[in-house]
N, C-alpha and C. Protein backbone atom coordinates (compact mmCIF):
# COMPACT_ATOMS: atom_id res chain seq x y z
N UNK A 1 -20.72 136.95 -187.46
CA UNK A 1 -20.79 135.50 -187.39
C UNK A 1 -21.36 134.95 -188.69
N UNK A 2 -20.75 133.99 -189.02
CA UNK A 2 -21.20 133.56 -190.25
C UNK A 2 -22.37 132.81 -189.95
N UNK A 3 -23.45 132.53 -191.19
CA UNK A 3 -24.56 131.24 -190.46
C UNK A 3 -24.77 130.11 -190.18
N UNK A 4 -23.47 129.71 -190.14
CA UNK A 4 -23.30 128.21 -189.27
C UNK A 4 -23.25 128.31 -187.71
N UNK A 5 -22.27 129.46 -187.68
CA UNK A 5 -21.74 130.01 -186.17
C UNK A 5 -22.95 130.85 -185.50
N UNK A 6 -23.56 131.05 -186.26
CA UNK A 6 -25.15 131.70 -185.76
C UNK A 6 -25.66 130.03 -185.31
N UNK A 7 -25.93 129.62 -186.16
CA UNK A 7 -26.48 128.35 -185.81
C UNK A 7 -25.94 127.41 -184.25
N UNK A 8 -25.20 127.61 -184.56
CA UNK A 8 -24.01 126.99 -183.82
C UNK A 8 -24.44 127.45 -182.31
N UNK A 9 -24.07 128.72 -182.00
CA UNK A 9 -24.44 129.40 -180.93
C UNK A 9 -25.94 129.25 -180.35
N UNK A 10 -26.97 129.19 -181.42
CA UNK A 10 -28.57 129.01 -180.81
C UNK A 10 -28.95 127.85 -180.37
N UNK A 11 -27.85 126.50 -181.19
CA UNK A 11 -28.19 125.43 -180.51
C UNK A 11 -27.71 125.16 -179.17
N UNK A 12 -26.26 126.07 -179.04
CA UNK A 12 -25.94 125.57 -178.20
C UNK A 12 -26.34 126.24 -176.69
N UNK A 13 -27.41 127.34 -177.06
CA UNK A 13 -28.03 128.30 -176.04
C UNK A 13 -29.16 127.59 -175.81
N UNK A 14 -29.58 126.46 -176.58
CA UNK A 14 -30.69 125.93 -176.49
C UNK A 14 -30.44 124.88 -174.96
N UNK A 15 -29.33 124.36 -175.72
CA UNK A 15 -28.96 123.20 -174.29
C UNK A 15 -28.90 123.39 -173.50
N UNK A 16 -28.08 124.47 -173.39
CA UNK A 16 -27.95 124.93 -171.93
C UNK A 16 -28.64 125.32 -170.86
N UNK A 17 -30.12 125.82 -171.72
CA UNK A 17 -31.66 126.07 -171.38
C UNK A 17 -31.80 124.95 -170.21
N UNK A 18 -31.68 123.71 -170.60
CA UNK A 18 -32.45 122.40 -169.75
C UNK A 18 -32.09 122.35 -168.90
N UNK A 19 -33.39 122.11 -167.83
CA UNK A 19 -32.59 121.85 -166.41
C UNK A 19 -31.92 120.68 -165.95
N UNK A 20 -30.71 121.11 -165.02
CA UNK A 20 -30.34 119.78 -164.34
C UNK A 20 -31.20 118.68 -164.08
N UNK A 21 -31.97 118.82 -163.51
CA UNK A 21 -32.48 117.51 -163.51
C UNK A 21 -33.18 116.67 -164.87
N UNK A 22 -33.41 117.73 -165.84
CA UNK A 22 -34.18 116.98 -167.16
C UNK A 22 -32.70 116.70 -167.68
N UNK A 23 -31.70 117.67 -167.38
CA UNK A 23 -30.57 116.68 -167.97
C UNK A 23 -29.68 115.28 -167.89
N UNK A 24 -30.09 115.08 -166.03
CA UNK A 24 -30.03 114.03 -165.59
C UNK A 24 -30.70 113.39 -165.87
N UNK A 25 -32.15 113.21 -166.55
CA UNK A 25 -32.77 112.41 -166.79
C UNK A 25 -32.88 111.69 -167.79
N UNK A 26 -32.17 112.62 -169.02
CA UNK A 26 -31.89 112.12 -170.26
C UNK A 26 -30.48 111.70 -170.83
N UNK A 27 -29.82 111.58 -169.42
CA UNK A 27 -28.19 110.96 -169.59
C UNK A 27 -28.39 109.62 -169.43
N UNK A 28 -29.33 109.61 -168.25
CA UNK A 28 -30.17 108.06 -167.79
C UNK A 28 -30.40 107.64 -168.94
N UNK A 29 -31.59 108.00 -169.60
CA UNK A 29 -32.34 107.42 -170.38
C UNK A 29 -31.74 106.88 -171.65
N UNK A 30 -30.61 107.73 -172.30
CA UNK A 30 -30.46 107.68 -173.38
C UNK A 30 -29.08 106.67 -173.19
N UNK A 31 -28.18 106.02 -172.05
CA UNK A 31 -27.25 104.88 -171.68
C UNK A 31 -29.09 103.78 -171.73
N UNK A 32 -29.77 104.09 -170.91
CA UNK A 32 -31.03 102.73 -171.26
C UNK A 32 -31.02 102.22 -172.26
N UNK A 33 -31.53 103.17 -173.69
CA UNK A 33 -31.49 102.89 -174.93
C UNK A 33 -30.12 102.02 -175.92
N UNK A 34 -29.06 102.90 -175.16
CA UNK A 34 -27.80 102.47 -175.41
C UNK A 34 -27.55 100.78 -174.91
N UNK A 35 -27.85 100.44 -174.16
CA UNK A 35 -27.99 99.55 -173.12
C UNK A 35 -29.18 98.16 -174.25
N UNK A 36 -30.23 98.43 -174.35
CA UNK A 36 -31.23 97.86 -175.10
C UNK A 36 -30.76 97.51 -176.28
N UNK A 37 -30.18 98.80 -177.18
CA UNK A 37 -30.22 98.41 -178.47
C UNK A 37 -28.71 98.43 -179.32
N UNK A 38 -27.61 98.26 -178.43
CA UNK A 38 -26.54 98.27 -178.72
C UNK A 38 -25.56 96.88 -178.27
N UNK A 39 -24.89 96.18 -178.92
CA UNK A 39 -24.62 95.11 -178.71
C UNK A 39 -22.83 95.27 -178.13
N UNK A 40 -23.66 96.18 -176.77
CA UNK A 40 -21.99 96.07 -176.29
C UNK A 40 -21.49 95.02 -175.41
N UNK A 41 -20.62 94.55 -175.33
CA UNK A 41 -19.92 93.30 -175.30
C UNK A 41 -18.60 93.74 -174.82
N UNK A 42 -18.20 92.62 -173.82
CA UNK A 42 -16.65 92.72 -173.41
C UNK A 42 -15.55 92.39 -174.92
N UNK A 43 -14.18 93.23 -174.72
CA UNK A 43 -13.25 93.25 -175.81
C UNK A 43 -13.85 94.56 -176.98
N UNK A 44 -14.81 94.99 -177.07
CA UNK A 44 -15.19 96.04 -177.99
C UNK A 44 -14.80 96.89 -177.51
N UNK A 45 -14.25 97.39 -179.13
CA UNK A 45 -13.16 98.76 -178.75
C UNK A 45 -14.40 99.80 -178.54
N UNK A 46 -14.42 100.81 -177.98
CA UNK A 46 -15.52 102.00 -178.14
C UNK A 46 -14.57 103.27 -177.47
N UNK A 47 -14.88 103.69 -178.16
CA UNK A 47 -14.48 105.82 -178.16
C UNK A 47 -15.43 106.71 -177.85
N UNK A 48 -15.25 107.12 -176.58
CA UNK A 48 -16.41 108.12 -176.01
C UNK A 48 -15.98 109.23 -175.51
N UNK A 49 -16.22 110.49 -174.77
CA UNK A 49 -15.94 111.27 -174.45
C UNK A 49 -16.25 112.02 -172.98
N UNK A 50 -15.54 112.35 -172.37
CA UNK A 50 -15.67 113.84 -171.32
C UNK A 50 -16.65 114.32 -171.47
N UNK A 51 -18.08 114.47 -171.40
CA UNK A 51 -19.06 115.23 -171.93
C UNK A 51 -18.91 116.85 -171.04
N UNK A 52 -18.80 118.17 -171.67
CA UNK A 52 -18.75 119.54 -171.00
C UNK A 52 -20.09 119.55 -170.50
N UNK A 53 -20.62 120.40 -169.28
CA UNK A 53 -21.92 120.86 -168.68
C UNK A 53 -22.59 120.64 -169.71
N UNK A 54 -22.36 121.59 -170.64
CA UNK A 54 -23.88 121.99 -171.62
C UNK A 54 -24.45 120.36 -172.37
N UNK A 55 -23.28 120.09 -172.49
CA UNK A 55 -23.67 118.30 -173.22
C UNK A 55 -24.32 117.68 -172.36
N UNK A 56 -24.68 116.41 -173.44
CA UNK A 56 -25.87 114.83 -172.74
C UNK A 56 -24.45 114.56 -171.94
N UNK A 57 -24.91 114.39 -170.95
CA UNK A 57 -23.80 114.07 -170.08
C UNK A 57 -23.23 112.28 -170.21
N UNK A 58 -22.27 111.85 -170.54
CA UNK A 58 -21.75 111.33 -170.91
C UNK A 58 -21.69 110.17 -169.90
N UNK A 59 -21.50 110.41 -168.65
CA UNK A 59 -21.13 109.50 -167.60
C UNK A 59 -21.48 108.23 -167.27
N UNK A 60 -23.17 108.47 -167.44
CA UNK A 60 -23.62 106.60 -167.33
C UNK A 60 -23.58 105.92 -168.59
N UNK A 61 -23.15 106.27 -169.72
CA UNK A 61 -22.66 105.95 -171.02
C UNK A 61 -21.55 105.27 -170.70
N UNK A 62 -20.68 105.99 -170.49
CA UNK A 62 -19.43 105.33 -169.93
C UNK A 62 -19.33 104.66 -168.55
N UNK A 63 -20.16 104.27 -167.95
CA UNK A 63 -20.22 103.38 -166.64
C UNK A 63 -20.88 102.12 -167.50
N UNK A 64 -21.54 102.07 -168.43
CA UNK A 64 -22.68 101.09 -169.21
C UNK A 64 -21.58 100.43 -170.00
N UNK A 65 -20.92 101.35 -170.57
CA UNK A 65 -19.40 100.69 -171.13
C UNK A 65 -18.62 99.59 -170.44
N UNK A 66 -17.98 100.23 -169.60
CA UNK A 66 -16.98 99.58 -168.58
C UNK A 66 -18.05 98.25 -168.06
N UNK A 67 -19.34 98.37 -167.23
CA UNK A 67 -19.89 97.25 -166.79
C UNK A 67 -19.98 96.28 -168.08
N UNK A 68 -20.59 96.41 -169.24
CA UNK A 68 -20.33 95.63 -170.15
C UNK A 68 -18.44 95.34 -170.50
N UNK A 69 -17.78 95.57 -169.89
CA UNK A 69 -16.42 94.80 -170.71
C UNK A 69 -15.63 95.55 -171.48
N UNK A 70 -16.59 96.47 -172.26
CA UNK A 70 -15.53 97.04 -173.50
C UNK A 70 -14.39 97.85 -173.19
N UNK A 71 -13.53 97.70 -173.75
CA UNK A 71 -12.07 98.57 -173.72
C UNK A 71 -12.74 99.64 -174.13
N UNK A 72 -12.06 100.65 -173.13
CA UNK A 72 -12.67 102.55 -173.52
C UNK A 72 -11.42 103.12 -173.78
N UNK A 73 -11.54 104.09 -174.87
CA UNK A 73 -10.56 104.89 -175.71
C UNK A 73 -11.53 106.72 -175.37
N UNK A 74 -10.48 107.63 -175.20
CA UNK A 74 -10.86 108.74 -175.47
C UNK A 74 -9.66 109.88 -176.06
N UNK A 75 -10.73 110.78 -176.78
CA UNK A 75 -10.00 111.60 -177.72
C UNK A 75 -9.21 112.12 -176.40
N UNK A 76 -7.30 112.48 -177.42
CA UNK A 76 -7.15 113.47 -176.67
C UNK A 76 -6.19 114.44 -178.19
N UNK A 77 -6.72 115.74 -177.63
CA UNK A 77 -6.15 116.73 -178.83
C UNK A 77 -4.23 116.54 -178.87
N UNK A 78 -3.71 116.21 -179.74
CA UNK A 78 -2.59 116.03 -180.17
C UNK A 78 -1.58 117.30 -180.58
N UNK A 79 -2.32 118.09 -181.76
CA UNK A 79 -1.76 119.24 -182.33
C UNK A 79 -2.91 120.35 -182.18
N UNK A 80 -2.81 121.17 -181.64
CA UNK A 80 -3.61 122.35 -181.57
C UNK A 80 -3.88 123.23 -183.11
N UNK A 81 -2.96 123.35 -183.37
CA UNK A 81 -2.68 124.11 -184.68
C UNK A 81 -3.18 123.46 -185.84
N UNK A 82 -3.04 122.20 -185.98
CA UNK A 82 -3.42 121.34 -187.05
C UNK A 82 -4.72 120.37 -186.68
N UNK A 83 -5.42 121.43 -185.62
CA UNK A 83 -6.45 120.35 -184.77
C UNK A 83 -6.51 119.03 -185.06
N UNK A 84 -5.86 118.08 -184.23
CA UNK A 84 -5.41 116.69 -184.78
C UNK A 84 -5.81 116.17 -183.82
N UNK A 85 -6.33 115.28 -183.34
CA UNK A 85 -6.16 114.38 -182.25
C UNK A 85 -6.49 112.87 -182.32
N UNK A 86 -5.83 111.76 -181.08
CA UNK A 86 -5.86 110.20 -181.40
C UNK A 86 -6.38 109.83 -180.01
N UNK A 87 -6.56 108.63 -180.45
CA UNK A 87 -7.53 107.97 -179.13
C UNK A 87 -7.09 107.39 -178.45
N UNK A 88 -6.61 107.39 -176.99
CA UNK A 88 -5.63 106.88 -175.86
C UNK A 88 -6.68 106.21 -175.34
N UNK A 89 -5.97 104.93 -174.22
CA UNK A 89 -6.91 104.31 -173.13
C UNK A 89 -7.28 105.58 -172.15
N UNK A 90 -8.24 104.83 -171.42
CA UNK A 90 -8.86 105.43 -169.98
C UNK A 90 -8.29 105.30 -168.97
N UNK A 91 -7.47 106.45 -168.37
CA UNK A 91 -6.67 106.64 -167.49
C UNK A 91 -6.40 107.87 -166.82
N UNK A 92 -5.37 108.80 -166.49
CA UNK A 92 -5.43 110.06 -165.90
C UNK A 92 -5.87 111.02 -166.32
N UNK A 93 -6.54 111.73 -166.09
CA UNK A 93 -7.39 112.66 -166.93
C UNK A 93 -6.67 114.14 -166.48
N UNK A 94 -6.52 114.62 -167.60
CA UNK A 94 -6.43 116.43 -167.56
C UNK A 94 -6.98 117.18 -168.38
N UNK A 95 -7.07 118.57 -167.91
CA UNK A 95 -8.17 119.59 -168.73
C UNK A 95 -7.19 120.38 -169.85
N UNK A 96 -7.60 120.24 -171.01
CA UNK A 96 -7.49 120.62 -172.24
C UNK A 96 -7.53 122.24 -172.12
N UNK A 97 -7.16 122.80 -172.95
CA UNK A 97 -7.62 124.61 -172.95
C UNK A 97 -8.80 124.62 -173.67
N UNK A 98 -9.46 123.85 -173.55
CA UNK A 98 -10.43 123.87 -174.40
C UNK A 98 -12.08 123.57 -173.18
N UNK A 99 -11.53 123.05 -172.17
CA UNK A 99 -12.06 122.23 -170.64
C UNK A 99 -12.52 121.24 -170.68
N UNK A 100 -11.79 120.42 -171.45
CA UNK A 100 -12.47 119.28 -172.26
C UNK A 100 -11.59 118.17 -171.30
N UNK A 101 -11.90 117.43 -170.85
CA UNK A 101 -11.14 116.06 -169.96
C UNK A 101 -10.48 115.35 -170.81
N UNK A 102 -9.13 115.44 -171.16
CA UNK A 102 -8.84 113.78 -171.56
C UNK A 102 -7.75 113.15 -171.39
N UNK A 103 -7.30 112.40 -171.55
CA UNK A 103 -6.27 110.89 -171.00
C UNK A 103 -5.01 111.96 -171.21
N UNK A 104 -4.32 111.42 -170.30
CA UNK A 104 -2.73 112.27 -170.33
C UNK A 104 -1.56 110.88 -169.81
N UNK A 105 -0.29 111.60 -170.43
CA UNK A 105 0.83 110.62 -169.64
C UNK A 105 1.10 109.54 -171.49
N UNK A 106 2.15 109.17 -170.79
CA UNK A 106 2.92 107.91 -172.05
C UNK A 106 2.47 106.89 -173.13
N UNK A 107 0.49 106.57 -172.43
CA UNK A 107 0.08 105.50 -172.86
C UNK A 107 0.31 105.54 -174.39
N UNK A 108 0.53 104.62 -175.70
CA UNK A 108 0.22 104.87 -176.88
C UNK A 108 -0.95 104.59 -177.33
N UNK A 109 -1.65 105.57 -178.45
CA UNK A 109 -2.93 105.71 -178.90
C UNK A 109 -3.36 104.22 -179.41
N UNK A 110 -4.39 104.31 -180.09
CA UNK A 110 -5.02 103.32 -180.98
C UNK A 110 -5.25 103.60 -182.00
N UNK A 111 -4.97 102.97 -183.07
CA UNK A 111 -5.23 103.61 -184.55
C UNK A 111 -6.77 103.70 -184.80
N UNK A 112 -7.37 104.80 -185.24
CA UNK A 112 -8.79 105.11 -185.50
C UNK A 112 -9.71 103.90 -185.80
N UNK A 113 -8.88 103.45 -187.10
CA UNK A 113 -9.65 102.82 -187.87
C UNK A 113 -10.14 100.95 -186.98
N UNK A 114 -8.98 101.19 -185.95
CA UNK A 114 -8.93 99.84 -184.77
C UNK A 114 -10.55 99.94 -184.17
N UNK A 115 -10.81 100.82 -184.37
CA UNK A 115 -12.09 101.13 -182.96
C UNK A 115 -13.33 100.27 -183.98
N UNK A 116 -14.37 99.93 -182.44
CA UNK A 116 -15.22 99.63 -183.16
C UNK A 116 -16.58 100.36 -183.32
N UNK A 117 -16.58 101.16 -182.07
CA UNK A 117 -17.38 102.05 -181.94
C UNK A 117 -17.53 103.51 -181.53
N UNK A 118 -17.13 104.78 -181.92
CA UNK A 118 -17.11 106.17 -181.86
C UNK A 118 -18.62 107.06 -181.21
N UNK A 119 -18.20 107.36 -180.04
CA UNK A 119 -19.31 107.95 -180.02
C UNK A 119 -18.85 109.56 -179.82
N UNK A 120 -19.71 110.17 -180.32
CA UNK A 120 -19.46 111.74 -181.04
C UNK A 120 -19.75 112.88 -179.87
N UNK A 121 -19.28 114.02 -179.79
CA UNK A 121 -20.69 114.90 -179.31
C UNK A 121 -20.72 115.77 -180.25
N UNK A 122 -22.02 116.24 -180.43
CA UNK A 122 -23.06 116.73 -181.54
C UNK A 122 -23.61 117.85 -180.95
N UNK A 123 -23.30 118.97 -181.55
CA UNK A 123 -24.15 120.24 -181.14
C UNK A 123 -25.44 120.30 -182.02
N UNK A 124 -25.46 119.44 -183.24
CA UNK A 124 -27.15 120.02 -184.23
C UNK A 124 -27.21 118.18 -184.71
N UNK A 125 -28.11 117.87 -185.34
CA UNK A 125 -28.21 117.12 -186.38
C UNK A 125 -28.67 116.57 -187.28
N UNK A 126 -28.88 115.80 -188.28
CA UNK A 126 -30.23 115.89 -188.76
C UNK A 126 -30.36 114.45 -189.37
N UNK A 127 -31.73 113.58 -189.39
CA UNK A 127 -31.52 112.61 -190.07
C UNK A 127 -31.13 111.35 -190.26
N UNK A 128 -30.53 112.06 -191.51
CA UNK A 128 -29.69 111.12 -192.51
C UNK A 128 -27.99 111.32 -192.36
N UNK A 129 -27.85 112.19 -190.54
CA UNK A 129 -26.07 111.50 -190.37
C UNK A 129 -25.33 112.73 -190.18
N UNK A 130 -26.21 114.24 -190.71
CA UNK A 130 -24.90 115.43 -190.48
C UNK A 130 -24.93 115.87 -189.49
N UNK A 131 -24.15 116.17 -188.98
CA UNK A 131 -23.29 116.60 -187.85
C UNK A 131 -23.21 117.82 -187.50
N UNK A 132 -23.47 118.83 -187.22
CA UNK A 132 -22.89 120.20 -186.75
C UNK A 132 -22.00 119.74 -185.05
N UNK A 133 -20.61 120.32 -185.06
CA UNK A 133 -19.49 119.70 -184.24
C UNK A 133 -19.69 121.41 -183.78
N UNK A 134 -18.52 121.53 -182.68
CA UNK A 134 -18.00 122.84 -182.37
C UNK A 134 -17.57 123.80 -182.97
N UNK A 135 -16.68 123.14 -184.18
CA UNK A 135 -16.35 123.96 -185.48
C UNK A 135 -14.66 123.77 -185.55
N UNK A 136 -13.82 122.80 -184.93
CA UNK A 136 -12.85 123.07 -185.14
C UNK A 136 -12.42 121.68 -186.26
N UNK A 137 -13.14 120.40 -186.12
CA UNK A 137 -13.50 120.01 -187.20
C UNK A 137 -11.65 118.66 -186.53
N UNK A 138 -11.94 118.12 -185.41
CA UNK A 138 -10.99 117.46 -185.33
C UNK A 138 -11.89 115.85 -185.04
N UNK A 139 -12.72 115.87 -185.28
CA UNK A 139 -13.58 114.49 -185.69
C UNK A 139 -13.34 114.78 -187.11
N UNK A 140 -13.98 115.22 -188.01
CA UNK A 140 -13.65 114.89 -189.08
C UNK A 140 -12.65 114.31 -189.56
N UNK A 141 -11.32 115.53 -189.21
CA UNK A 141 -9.87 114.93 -189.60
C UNK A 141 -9.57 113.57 -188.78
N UNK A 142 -10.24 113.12 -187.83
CA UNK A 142 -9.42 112.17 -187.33
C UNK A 142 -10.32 110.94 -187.66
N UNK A 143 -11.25 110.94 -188.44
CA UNK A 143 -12.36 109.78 -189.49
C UNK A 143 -12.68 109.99 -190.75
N UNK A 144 -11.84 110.94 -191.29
CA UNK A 144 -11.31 111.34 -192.48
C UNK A 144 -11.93 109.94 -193.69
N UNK A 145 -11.25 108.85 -193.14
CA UNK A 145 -11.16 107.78 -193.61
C UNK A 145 -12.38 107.11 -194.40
N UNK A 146 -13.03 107.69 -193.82
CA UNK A 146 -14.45 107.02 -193.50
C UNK A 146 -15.38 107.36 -194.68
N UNK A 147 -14.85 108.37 -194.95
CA UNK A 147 -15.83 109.27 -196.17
C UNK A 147 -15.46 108.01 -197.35
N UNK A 148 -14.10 107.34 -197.51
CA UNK A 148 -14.21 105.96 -198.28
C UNK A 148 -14.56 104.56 -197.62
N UNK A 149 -16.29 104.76 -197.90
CA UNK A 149 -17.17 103.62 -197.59
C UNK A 149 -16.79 102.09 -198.15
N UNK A 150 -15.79 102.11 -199.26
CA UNK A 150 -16.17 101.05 -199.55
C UNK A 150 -14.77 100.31 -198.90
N UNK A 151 -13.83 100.68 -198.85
CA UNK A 151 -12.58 100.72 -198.16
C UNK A 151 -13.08 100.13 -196.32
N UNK A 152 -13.56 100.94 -195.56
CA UNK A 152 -13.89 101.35 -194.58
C UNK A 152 -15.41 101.20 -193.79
N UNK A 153 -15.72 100.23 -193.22
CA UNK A 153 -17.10 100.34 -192.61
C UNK A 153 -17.10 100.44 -191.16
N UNK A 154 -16.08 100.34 -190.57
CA UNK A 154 -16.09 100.83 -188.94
C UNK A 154 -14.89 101.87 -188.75
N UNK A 155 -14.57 102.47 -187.84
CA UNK A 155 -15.73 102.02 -186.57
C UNK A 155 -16.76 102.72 -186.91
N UNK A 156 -18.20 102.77 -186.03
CA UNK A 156 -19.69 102.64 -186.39
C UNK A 156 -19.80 103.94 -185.27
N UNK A 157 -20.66 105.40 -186.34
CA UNK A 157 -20.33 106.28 -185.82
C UNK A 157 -21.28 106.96 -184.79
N UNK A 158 -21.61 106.79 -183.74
CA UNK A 158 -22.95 107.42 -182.90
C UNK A 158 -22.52 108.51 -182.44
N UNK A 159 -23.57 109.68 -183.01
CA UNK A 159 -23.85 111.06 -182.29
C UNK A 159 -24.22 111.11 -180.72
N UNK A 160 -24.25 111.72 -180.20
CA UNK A 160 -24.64 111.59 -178.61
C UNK A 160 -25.30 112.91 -178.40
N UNK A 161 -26.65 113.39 -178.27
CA UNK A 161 -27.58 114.68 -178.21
C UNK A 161 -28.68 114.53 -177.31
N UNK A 162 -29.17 115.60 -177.10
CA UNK A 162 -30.62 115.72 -177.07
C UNK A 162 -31.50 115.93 -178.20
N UNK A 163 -32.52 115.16 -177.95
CA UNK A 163 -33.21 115.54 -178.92
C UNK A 163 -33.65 116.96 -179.76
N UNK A 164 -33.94 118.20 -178.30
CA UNK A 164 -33.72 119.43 -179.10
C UNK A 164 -32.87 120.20 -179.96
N UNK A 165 -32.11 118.92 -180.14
CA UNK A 165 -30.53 119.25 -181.34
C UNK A 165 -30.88 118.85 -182.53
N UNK A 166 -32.24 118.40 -182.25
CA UNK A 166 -32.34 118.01 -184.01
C UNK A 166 -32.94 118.65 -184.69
N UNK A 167 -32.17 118.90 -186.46
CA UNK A 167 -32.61 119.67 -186.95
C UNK A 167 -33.03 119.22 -188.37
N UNK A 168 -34.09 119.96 -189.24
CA UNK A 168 -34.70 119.52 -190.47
C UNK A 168 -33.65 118.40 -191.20
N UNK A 169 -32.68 119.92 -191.42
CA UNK A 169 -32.09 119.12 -192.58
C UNK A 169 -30.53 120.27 -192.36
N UNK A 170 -29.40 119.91 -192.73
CA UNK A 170 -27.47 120.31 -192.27
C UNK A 170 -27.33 119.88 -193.94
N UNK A 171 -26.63 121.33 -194.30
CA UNK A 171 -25.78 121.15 -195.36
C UNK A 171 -24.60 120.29 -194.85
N UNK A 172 -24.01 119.24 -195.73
CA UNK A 172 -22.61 118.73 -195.21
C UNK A 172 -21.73 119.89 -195.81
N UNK A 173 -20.85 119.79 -195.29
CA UNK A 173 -19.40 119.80 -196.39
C UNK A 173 -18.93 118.91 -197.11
N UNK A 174 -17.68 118.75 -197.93
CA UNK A 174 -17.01 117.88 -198.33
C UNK A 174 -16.18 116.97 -197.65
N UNK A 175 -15.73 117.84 -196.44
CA UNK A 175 -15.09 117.22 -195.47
C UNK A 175 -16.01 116.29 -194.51
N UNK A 176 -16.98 116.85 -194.39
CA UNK A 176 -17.60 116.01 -193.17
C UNK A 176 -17.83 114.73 -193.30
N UNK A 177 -17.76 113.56 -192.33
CA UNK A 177 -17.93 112.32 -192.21
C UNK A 177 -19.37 111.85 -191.51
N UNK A 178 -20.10 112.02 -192.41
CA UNK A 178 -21.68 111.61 -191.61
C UNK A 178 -21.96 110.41 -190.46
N UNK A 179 -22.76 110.90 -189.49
CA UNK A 179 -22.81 109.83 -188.14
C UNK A 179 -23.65 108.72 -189.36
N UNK A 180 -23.65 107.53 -188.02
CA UNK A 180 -24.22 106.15 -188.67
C UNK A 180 -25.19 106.03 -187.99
N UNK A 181 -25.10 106.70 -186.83
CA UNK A 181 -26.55 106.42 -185.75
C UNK A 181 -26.57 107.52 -184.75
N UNK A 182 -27.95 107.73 -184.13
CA UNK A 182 -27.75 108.61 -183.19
C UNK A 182 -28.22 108.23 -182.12
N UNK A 183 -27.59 108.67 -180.67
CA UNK A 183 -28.70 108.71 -179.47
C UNK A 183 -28.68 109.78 -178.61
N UNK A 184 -30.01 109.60 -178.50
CA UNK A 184 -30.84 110.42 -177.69
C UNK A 184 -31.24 110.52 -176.69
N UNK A 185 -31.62 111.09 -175.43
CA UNK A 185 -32.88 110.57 -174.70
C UNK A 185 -34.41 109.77 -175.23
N UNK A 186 -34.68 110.23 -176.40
CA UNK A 186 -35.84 109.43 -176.93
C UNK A 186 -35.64 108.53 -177.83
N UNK A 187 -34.47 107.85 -178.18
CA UNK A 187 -34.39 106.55 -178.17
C UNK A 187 -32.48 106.42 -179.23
N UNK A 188 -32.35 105.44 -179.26
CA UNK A 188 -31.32 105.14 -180.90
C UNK A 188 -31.53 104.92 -181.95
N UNK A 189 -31.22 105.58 -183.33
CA UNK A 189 -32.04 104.88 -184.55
C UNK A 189 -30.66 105.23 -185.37
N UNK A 190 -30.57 104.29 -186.02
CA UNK A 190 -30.03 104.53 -187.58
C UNK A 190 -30.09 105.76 -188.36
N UNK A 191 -28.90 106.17 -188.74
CA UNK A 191 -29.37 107.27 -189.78
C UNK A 191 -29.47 106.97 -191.20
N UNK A 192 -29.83 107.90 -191.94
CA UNK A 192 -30.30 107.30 -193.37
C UNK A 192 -29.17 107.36 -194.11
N UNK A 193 -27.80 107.34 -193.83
CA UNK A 193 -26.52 107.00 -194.58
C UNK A 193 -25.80 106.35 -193.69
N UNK A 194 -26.61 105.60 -192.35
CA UNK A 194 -25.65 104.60 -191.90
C UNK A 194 -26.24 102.75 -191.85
């Protein structure tokens, strides 16, 4: 294993550590925060996700969504091979080979750059915005865009973690597209390149 994929693996042995109920507690907490310090509003586009077991569970995130108004978009993988994927409405859901939930059937996507708000899932992070992902690196390619700031200032990119995901400091790559904010169970803050 190389030492990202070392990395990779300890964080994600870390999560899995927490119990159900502290995980329920910080799915709560961290839609609260979301809730407080996020100016969601009916008509806002936002992109969220299926959260898997081991993840901040995603669900009252996306119930906090919908009761506020906003139109919900979720990834669904497109090209396997060229790990590609675009963001469909919220509608029938099927499991990915990957066991990942997402939108299936005719609907047409939304262009990335349409959204106004992305929210991520994050296996590490640190900071000032980097990201450690799963490793197949289909957020990146599909906010590609983004790495030209001056071109490009939305959509506005939130990590979604526990706090025990955070780490000192993440080499980027060249490729990577740094988050703009993160949340947590212990609260939302800005990162220092968003």
């Amino acid at each position: 294993m190389t030492p990202s994929n070392s990395l990779r693996a300890t964080l994600r042995a870390r999560r899995r550590e927490i119990p159900r109920r502290v995980r329920t507690a910080a799915a709560l907490q961290a839609a609260r925060h979301a809730a407080r310090d996020l100016h969601l509003r009916r008509g806002l586009r936002v992109a969220l996700y299926h959260s898997l077991a081991e993840e901040l569970d995603t669900a009252p995130l996306i119930a906090l969504c919908a009761r506020r108004g906003c139109t919900l978009f979720f990834p669904r993988i497109t090209d396997y091979r060229a790990a590609r994927m675009r963001f469909f409405p919220a509608g029938l859901l099927s499991v990915n080979r990957y066991g990942i939930s997402e939108p299936h059937g005719a609907v047409a996507s939304i262009a990335t750059r349409a959204l106004d708000l992305v929210f991520l899932p994050v296996v590490g992070f640190d900071e000032r915005g980097a990201r450690i992902g799963m490793g197949k690196g289909y957020y990146d390619r599909a906010l590609a865009f983004r790495r030209m700031r001056s071109a490009w200032h939305r959509p506005r990119l939130i990590g979604v973690a526990f706090e025990i995901q955070r780490l000192p400091s993440i080499v980027m790559a060249p490729h990577d597209v740094p988050l703009d904010a993160i949340l947590t169970e212990r609260g939302y803050r800005s990162c220092s390149t968003g």
